[in-house]
Every structure is written in structure tokens, then in C-alpha cells.
Protein backbone atom coordinates (compact mmCIF):
# COMPACT_ATOMS: atom_id res chain seq x y z
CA UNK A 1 50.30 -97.72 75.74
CA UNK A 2 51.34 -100.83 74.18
CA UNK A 3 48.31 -103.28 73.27
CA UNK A 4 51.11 -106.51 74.29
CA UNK A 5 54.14 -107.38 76.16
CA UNK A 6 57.47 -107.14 73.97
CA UNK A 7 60.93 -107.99 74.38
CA UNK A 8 64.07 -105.92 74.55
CA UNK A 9 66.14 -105.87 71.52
CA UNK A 10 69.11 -105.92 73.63
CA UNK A 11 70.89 -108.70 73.42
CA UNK A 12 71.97 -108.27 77.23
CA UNK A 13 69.15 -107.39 78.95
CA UNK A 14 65.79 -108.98 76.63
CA UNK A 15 63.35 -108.07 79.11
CA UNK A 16 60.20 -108.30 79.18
CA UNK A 17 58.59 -105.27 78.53
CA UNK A 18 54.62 -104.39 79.60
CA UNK A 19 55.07 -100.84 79.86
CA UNK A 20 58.09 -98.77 78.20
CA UNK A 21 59.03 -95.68 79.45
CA UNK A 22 58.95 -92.31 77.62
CA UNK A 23 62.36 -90.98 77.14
CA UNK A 24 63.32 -87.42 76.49
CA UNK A 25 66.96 -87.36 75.82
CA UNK A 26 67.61 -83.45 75.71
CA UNK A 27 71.59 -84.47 75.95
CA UNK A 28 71.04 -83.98 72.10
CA UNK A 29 69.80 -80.93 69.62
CA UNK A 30 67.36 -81.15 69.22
CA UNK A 31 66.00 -82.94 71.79
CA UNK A 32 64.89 -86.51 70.75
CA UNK A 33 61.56 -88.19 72.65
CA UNK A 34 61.19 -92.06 72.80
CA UNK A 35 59.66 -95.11 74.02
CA UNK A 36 62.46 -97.17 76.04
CA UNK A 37 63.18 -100.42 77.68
CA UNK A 38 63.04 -99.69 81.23
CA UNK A 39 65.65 -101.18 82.13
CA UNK A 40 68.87 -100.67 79.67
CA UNK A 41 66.99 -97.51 77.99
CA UNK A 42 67.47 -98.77 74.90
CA UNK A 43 65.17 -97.54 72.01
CA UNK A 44 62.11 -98.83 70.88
CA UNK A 45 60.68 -98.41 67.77
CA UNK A 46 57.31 -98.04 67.37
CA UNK A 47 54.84 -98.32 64.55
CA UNK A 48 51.02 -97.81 63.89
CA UNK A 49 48.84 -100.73 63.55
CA UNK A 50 45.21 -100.28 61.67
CA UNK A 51 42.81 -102.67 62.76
CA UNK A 52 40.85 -103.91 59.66
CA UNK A 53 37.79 -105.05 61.51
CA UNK A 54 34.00 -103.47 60.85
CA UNK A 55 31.55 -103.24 63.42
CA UNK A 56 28.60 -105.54 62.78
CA UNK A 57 25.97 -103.64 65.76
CA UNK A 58 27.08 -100.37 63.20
CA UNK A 59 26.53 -102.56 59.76
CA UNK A 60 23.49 -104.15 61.05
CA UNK A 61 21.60 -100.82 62.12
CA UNK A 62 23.07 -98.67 58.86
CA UNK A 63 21.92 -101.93 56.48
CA UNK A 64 18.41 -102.43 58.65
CA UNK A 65 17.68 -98.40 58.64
CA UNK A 66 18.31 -98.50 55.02
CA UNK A 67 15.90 -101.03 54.49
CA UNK A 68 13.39 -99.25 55.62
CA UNK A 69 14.28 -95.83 54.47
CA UNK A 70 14.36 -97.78 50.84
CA UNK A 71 10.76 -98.89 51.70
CA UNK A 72 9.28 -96.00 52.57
CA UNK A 73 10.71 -94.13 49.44
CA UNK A 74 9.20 -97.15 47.78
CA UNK A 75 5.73 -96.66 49.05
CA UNK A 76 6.11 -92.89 48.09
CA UNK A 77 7.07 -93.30 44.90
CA UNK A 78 4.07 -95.65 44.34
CA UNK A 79 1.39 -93.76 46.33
CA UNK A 80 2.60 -90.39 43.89
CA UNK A 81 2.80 -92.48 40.85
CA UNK A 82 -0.29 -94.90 41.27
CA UNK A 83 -2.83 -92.97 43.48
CA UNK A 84 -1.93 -89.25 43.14
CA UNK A 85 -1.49 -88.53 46.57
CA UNK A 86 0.60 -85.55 47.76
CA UNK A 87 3.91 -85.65 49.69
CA UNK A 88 2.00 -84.52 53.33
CA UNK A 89 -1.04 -87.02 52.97
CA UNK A 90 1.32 -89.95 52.58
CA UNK A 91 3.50 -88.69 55.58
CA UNK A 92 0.94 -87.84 57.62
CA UNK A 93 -2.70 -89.12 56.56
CA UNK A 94 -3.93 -92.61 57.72
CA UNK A 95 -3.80 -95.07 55.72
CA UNK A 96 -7.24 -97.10 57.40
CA UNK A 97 -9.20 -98.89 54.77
CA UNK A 98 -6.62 -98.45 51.78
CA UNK A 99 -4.58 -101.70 50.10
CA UNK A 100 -1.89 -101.18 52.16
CA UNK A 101 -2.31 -101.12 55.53
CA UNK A 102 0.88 -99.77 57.81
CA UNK A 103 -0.33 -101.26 61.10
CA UNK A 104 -1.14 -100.17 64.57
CA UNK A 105 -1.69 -97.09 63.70
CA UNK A 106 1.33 -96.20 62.24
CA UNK A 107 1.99 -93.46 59.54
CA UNK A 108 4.40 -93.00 57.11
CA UNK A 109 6.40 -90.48 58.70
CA UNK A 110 6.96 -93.06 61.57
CA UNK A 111 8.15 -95.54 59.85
CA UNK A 112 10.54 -92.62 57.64
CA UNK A 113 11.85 -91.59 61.20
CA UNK A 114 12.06 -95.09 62.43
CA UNK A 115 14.57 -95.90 59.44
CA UNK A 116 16.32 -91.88 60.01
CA UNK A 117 17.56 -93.10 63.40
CA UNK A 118 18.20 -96.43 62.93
CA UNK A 119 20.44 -95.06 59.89
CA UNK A 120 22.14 -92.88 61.80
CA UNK A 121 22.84 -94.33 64.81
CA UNK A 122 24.07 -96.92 62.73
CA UNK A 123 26.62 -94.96 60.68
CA UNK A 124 27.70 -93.19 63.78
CA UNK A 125 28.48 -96.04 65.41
CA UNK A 126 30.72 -97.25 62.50
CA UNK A 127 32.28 -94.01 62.22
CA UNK A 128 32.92 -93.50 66.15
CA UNK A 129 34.73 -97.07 66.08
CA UNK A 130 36.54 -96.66 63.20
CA UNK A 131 38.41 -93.45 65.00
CA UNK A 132 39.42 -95.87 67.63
CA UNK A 133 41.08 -98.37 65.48
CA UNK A 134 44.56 -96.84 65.22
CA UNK A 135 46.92 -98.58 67.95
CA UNK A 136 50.36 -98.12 69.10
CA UNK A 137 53.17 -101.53 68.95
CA UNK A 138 56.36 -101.00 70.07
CA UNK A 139 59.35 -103.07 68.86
CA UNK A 140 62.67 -103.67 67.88
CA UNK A 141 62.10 -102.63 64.00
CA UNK A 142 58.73 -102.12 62.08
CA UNK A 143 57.00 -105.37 60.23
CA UNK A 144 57.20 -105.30 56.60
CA UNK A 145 53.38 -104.72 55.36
């Protein structure tokens, strides 16, 4: 499907086009299939067009789970290094009554899972939309790039 109207390169007929038709022209060996005006037949070229355009819902939620995965490799790193704690207390003990208080009730783990998603959700959006981007133009010859 064409993403915009084009016109027929034929001098005669320069039509309007919205929707070409697909031709299969098995008149010839082998047997050629093309886009076409729909009214004179003639041929249309066509040519990909990448869409150079980034997602910012995907950016924002791959940047903002970072963030927070960075943070709570941080806090890791520091209660190891500083305090001596093991990997499963900081992931799953509560922190009540120490310097650093996570909130609400919240452990570490939470906050590591919180970030997870938000990571991934956020890279799979990016990803999904940048499978999408690829279009179809029709027209008389290619742009130069």
C-alpha cells in the first residue's frame, strides 16, 4: 500500500494514483509482477523508504528503567563494599532503621524488578516499532539518497 497519492508518469494519462494495481504480466518469461497505474498500466517503480524516527514512550521507559537498575547496582555495590552484607539480605532483608531507608516498605528486589520491566518493556517497545518502520513509495523513478 502506498503511504500517499502519486501521479502517473505517463505523459497522457498523469492520473492520480491512491491505490496502484498489482500487475502480473505472464505475456513474458519469466513472468514479471508490478505495481501499475490503473488506468494506462503503465509501470511504477517502487522503492523502500526507512523512517529515521525513535520512539520517545520506548527511550523514556529503556532510559528511566536504567536509572533505576543503575541505582540499585549502586546500592549493592555499596551495601557489599561498606557494610558487608550478602547478595540475599540486600535483596530481600528490610532495610527499617538503617541510613538508607527504601520507603513503604519496599525492598531491594522491588525496586531491581521495578527497573527489569520498565527496561524491558522499554526496549521492546523500541524494537517492535523499529520493525514497522520500513514503508513502500511508488513512483516514476527512485529519489537519489
Amino acid at each position: 500500500m502506498p503511504s500517499r497519492a502519486v501521479v502517473c508518469p505517463n505523459p497522457k494519462c498523469r492520473e492520480k494514483i491512491d491505490e496502484p494495481f498489482l500487475l502480473n504480466n505472464l505475456s513474458v518469461v519469466p513472468a514479471e509482477h508490478y505495481y501499475a497505474c490503473p488506468r494506462c498500466f503503465r509501470k511504477l517503480d517502487t522503492y523502500g523508504y526507512v523512517h529515521r524516527t525513535l520512539t520517545r514512550a520506548g527511550l523514556f521507559l529503556t532510559a528511566f528503567g536504567s536509572v533505576i537498575l543503575t541505582w540499585v547496582g549502586w546500592l549493592t555495590w555499596h551495601d557489599i563494599t561498606v557494610w558487608g552484607k550478602d547478595i540475599p539480605l540486600i535483596f530481600f532483608g528490610s532495610r527499617t532503621g538503617e541510613p538508607i531507608s527504601l520507603g513503604l516498605g519496599m525492598k531491594v528486589i522491588h525496586y531491581f524488578l521495578i527497573g527489569l520491566a520498565l527496561f524491558i518493556l522499554g526496549l521492546g517497545r523500541f524494537l517492535r516499532r523499529r520493525r514497522r518502520i520500513f514503508e513502500l513509495r511508488f513512483s516514476a523513478a527512485a529519489p537519489e539518497t
